[in-house]
Every structure is written in C-alpha cells, then in structure tokens.
PDB file of N, CA and C in Angstrom:
ATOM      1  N   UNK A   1       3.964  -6.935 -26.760  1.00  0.00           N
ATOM      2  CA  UNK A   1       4.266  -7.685 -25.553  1.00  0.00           C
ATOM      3  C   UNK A   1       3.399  -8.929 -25.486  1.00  0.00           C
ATOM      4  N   UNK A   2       3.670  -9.937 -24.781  1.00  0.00           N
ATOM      5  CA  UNK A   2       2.889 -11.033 -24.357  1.00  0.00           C
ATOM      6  C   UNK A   2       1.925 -11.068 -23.692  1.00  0.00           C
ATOM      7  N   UNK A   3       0.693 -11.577 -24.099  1.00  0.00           N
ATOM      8  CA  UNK A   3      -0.492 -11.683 -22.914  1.00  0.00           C
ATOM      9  C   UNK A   3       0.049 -12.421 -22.001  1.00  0.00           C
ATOM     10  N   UNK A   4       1.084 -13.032 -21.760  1.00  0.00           N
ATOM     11  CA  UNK A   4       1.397 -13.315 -19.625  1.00  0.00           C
ATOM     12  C   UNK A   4       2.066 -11.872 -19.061  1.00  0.00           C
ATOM     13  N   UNK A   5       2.698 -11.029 -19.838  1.00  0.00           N
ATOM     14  CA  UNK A   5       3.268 -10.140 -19.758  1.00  0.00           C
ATOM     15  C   UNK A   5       2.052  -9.251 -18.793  1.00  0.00           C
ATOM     16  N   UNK A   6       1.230  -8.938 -19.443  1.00  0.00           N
ATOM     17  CA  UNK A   6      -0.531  -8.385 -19.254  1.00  0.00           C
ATOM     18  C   UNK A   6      -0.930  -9.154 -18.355  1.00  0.00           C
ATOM     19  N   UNK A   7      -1.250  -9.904 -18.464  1.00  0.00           N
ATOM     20  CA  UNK A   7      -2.171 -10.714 -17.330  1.00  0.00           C
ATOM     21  C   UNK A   7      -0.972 -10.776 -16.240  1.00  0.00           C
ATOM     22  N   UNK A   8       0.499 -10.765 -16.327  1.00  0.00           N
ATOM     23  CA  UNK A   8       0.801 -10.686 -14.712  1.00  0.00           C
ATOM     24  C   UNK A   8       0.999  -9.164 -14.320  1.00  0.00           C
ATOM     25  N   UNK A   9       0.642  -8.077 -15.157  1.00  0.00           N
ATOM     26  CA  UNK A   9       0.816  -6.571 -14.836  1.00  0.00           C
ATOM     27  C   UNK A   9      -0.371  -6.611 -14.129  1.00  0.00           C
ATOM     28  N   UNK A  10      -1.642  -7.053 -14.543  1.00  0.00           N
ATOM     29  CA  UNK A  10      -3.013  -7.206 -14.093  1.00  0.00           C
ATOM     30  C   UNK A  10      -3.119  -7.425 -12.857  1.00  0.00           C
ATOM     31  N   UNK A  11      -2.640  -8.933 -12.294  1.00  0.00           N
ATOM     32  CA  UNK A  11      -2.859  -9.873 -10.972  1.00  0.00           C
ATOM     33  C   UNK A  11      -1.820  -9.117 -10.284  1.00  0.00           C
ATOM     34  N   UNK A  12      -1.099  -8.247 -10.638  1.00  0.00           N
ATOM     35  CA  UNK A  12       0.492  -7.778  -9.999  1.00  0.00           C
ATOM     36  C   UNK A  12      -0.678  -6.681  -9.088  1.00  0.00           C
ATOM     37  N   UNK A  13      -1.485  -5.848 -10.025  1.00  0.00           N
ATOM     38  CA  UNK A  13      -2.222  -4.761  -9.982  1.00  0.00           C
ATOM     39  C   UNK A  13      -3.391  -5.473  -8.861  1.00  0.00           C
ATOM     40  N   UNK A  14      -3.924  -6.113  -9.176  1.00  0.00           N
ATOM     41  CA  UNK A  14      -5.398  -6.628  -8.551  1.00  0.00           C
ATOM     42  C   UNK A  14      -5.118  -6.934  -7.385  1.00  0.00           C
ATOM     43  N   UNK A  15      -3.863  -7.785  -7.369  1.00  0.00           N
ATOM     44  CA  UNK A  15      -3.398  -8.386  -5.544  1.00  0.00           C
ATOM     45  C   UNK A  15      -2.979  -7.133  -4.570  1.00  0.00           C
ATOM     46  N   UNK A  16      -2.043  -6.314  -5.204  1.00  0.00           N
ATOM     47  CA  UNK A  16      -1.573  -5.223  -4.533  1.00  0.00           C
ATOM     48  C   UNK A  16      -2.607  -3.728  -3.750  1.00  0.00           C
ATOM     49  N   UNK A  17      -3.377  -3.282  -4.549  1.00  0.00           N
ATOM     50  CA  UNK A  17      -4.376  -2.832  -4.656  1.00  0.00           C
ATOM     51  C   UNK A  17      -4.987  -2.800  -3.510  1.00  0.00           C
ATOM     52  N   UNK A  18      -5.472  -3.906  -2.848  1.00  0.00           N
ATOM     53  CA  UNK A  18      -6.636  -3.882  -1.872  1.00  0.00           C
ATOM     54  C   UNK A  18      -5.684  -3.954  -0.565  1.00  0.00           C
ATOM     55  N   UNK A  19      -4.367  -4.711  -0.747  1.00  0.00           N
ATOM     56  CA  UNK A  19      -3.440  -4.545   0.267  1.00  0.00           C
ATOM     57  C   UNK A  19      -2.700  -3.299   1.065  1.00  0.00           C
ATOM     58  N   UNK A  20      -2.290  -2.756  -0.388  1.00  0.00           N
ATOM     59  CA  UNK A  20      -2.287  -1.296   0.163  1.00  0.00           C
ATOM     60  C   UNK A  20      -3.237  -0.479   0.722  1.00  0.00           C
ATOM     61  N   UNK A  21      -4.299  -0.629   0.205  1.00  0.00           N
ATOM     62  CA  UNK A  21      -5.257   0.026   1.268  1.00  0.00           C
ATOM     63  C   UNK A  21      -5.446  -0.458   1.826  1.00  0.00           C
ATOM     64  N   UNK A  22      -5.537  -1.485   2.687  1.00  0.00           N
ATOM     65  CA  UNK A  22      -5.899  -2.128   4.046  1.00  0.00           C
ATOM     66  C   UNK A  22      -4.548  -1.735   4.929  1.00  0.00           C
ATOM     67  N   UNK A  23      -3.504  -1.704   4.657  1.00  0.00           N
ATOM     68  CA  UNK A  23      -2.619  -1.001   4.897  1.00  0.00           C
ATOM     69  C   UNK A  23      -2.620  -0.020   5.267  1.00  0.00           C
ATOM     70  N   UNK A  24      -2.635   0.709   4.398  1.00  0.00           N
ATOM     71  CA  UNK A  24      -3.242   2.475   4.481  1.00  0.00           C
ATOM     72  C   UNK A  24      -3.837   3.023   5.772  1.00  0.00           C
ATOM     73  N   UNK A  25      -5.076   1.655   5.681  1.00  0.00           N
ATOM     74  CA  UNK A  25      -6.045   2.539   6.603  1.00  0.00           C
ATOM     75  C   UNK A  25      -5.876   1.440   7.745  1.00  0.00           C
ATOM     76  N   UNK A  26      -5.236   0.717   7.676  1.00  0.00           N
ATOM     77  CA  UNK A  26      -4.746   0.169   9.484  1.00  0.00           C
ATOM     78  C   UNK A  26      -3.668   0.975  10.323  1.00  0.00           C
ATOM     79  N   UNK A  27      -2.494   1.541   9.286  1.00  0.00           N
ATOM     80  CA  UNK A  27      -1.514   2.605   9.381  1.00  0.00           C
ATOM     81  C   UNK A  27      -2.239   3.726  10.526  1.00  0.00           C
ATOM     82  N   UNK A  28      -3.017   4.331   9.725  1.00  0.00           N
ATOM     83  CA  UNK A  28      -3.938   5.631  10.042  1.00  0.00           C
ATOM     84  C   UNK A  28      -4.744   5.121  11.480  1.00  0.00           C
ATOM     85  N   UNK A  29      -5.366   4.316  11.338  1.00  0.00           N
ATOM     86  CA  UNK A  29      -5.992   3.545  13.135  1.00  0.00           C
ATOM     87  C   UNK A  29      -4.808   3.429  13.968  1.00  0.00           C
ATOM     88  N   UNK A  30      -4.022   2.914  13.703  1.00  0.00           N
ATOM     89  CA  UNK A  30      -2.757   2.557  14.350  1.00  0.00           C
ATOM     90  C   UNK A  30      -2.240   3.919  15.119  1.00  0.00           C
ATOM     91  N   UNK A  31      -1.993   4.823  14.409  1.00  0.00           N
ATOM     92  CA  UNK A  31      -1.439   6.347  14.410  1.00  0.00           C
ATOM     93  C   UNK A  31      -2.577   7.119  15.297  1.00  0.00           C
ATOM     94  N   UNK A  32      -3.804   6.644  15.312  1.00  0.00           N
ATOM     95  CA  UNK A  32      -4.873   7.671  15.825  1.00  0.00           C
ATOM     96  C   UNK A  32      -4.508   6.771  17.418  1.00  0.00           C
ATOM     97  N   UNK A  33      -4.593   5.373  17.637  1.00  0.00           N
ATOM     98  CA  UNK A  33      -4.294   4.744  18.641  1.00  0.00           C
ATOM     99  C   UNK A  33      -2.957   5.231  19.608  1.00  0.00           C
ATOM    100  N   UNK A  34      -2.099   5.572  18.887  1.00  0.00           N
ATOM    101  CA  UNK A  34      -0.915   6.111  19.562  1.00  0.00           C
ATOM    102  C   UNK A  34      -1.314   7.376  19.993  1.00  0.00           C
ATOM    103  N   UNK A  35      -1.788   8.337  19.451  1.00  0.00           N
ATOM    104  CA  UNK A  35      -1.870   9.231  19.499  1.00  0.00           C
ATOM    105  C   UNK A  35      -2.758   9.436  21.168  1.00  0.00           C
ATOM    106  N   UNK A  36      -3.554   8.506  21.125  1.00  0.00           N
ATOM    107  CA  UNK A  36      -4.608   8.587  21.985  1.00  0.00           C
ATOM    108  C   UNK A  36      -3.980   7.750  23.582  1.00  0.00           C
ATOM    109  N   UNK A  37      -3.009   6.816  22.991  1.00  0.00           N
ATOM    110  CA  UNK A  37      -1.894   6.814  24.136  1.00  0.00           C
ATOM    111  C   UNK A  37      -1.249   7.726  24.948  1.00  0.00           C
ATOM    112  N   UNK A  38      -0.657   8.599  24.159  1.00  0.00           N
ATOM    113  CA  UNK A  38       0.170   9.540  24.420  1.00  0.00           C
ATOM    114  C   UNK A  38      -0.987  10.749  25.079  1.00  0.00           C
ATOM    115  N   UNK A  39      -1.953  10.669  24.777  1.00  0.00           N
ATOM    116  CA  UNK A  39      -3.236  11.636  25.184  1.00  0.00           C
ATOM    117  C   UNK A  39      -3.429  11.369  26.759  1.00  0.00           C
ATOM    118  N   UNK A  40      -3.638   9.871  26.534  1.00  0.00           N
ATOM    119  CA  UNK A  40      -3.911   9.179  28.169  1.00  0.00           C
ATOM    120  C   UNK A  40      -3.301   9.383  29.228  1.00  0.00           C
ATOM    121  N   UNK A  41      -1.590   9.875  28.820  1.00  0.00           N
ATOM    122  CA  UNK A  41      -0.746   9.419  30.081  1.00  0.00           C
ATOM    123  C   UNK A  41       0.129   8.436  29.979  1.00  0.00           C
ATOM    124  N   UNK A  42       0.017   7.475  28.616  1.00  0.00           N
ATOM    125  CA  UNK A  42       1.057   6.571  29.016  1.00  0.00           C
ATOM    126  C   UNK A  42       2.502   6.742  28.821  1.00  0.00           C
ATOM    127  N   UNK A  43       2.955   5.763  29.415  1.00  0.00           N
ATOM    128  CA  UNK A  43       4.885   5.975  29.332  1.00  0.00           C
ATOM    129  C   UNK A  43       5.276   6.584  28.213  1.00  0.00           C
ATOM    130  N   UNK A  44       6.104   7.489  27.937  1.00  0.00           N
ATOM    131  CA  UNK A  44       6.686   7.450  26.362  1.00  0.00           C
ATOM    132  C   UNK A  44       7.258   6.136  25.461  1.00  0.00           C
ATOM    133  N   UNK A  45       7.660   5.600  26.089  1.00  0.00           N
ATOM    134  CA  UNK A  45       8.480   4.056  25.555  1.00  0.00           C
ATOM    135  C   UNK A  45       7.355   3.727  24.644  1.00  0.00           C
ATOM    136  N   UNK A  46       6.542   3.507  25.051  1.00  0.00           N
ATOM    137  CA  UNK A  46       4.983   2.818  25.073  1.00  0.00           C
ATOM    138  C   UNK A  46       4.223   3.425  23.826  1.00  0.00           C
ATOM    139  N   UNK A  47       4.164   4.978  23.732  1.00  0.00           N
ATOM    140  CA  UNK A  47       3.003   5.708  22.675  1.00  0.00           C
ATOM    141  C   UNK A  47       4.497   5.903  21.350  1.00  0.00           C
ATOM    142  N   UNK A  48       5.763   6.014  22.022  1.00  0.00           N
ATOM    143  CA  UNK A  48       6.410   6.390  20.859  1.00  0.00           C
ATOM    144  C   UNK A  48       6.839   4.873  19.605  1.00  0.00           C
ATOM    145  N   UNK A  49       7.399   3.840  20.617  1.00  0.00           N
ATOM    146  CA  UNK A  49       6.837   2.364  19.845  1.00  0.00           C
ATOM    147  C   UNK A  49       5.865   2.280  18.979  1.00  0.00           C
ATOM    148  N   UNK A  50       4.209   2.633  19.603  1.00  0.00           N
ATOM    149  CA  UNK A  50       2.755   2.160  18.980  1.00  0.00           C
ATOM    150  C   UNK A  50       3.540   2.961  18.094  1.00  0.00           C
ATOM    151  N   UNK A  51       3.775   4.247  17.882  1.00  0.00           N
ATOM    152  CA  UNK A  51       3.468   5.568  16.962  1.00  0.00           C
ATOM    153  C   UNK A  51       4.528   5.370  15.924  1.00  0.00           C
ATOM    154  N   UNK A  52       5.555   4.334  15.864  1.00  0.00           N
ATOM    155  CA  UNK A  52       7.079   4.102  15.454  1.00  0.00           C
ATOM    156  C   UNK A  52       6.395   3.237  14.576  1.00  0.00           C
ATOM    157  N   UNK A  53       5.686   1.996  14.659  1.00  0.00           N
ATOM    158  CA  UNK A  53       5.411   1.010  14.224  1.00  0.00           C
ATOM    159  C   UNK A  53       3.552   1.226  13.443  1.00  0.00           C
ATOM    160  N   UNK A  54       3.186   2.157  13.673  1.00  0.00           N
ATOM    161  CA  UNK A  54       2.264   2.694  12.909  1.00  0.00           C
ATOM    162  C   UNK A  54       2.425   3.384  11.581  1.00  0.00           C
ATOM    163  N   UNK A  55       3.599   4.486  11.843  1.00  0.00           N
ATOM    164  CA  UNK A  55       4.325   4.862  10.717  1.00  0.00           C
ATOM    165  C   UNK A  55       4.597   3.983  10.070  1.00  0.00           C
ATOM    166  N   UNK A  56       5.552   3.043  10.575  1.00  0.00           N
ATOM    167  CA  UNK A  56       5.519   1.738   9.377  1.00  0.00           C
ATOM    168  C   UNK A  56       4.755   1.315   8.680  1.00  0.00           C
ATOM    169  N   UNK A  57       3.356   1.143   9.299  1.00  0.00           N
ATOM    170  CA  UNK A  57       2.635  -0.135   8.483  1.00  0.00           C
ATOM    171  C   UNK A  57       2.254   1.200   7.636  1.00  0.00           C
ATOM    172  N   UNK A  58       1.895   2.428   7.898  1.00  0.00           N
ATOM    173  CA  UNK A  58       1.054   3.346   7.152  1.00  0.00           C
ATOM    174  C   UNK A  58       1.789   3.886   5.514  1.00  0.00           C
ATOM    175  N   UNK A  59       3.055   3.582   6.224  1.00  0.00           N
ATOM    176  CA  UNK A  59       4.231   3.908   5.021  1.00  0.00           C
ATOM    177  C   UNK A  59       3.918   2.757   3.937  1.00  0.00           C
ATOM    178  N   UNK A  60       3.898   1.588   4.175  1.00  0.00           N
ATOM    179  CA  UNK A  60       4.333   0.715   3.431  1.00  0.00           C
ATOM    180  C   UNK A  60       2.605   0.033   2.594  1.00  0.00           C
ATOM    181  N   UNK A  61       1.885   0.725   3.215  1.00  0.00           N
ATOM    182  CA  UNK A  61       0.432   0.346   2.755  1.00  0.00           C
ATOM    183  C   UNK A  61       0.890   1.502   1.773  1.00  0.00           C
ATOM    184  N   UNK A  62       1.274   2.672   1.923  1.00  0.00           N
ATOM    185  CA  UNK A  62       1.499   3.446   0.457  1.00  0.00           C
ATOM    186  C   UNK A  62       2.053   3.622  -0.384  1.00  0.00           C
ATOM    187  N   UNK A  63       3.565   2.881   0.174  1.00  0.00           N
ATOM    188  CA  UNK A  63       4.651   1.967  -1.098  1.00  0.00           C
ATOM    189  C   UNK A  63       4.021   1.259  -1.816  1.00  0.00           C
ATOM    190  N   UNK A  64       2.907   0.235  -1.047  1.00  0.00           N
ATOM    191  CA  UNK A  64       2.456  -0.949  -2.411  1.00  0.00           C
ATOM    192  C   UNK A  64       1.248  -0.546  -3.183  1.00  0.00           C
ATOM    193  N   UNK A  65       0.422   0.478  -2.000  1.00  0.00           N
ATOM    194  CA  UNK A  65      -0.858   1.243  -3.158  1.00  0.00           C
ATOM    195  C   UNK A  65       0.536   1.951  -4.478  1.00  0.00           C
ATOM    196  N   UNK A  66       1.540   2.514  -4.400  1.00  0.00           N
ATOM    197  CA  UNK A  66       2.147   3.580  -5.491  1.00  0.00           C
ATOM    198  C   UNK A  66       2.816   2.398  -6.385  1.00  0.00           C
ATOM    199  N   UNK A  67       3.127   1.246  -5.937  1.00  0.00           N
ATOM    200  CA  UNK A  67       3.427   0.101  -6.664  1.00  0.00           C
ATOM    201  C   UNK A  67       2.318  -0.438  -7.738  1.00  0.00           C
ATOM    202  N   UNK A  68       1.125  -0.979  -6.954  1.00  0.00           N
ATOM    203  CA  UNK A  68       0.074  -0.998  -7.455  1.00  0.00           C
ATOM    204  C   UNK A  68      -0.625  -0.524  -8.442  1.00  0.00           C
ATOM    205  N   UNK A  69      -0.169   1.069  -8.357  1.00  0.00           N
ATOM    206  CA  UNK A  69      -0.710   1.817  -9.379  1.00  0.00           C
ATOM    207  C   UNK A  69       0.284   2.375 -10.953  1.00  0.00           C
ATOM    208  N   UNK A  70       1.625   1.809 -10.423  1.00  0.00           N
ATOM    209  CA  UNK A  70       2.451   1.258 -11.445  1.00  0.00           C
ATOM    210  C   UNK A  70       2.065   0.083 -12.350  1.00  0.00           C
ATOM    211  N   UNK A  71       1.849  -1.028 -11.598  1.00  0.00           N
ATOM    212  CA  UNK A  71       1.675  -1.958 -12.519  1.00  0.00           C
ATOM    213  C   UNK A  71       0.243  -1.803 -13.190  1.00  0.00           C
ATOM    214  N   UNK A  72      -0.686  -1.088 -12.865  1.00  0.00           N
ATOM    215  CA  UNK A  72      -1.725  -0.926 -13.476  1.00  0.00           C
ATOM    216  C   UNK A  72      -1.590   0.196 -14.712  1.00  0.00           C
ATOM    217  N   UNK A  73      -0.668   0.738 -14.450  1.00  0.00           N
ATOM    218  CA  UNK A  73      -0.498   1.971 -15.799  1.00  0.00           C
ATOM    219  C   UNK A  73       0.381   0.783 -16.951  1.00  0.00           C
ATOM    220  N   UNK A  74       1.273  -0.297 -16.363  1.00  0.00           N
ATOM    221  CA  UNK A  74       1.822  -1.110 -17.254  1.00  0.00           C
ATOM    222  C   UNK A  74       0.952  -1.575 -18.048  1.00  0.00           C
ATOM    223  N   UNK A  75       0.054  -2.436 -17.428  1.00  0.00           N
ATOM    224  CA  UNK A  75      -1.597  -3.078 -17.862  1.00  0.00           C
ATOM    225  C   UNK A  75      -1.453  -2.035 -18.671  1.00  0.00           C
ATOM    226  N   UNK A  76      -2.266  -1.343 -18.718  1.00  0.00           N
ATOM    227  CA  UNK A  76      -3.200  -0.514 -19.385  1.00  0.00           C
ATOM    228  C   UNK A  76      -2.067  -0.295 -20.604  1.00  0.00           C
ATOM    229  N   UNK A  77      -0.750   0.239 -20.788  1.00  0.00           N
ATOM    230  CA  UNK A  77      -0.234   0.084 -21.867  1.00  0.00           C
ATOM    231  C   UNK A  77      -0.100  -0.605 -22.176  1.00  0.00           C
ATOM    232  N   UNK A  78       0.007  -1.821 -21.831  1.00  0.00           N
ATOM    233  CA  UNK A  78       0.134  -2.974 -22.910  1.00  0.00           C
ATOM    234  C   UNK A  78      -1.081  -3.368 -23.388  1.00  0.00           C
ATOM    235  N   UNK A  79      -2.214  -3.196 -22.957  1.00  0.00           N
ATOM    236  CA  UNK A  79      -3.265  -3.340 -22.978  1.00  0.00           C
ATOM    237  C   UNK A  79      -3.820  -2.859 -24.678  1.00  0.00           C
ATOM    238  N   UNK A  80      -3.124  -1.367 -24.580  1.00  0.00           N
ATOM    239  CA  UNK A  80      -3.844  -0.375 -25.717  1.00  0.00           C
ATOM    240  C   UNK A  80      -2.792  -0.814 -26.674  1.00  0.00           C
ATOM    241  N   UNK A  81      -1.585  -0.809 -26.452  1.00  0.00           N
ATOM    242  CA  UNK A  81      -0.568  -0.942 -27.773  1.00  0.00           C
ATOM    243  C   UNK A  81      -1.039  -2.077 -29.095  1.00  0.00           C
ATOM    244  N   UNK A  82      -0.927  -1.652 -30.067  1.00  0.00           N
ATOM    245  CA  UNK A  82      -1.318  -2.158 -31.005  1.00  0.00           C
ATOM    246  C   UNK A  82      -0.638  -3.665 -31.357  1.00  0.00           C
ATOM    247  N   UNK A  83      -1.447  -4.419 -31.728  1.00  0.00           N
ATOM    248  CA  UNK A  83      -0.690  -5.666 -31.547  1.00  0.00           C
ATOM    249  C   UNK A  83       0.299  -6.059 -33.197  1.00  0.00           C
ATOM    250  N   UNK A  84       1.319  -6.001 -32.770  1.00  0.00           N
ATOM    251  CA  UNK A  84       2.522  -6.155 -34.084  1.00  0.00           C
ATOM    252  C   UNK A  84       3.349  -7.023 -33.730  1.00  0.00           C
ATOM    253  N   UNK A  85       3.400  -8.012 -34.460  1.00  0.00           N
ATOM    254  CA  UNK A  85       3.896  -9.045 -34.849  1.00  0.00           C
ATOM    255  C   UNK A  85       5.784  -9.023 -34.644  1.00  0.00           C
TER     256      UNK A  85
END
C-alpha cells in the first residue's frame, strides 16, 4: 500500500480518537444530568428530551471511538506488511 494510504489511516485514527472520547464522556454527564432532572421533579418533556439527546451524543462518541479503532487496526496493517513492489 501507499504511505498516504498509512499516514491518512493514522490522522483518520489520531483525529477521531480523542473525539470519541470527549464524546463518550460528555454523553455519560449529559445522562447523569437527566437523570438528576427527572430526580428533582422536573416536567417529563424536559428530563426525557435532556435524556433523548444525551443518548445521542453518548452513542455517537462510541460510533467514532469503534471507527477510530478501525482505522488504527488499518494503520497498523499496513504499517507491518512487508513492503513489495
């Protein structure tokens, strides 16, 4: 394969990575926040929204961490494969 091939499995890997977890763990705050809505008393409209839209972000911080960790297994094989002409 091509070293741009590699180097964009890499930056694919490196950018995604820290996103998904910031993701991840805003998801999870988000979800503890609803939760603590719904604890308080507030409207349902209100804790089931926060709690609707928490799921989201928490979901999708772990789509791009499982993305992430795709393109890093790409890296890494192309990485090791022997270089042939």
């Amino acid at each position: 394969m091509s070293a741009h091939n590699i180097d964009l499995q890499y930056r694919l890997w490196r950018t995604k990575a820290p996103l998904g977890l910031v993701l991840t763990g805003l998801g999870a705050s988000l979800i503890s926040d609803a939760g603590t809505k719904k604890a308080a008393g507030a409207p349902t409209p209100r804790w089931v929204l926060a709690g609707t839209i928490a799921l989201a972000v928490f979901n999708s911080g772990l789509s791009i961490l499982a993305d992430a960790s795709k393109h890093r297994a790409h890296y890494e094989r192309l990485r090791d494969q022997p270089n042939t002409p």
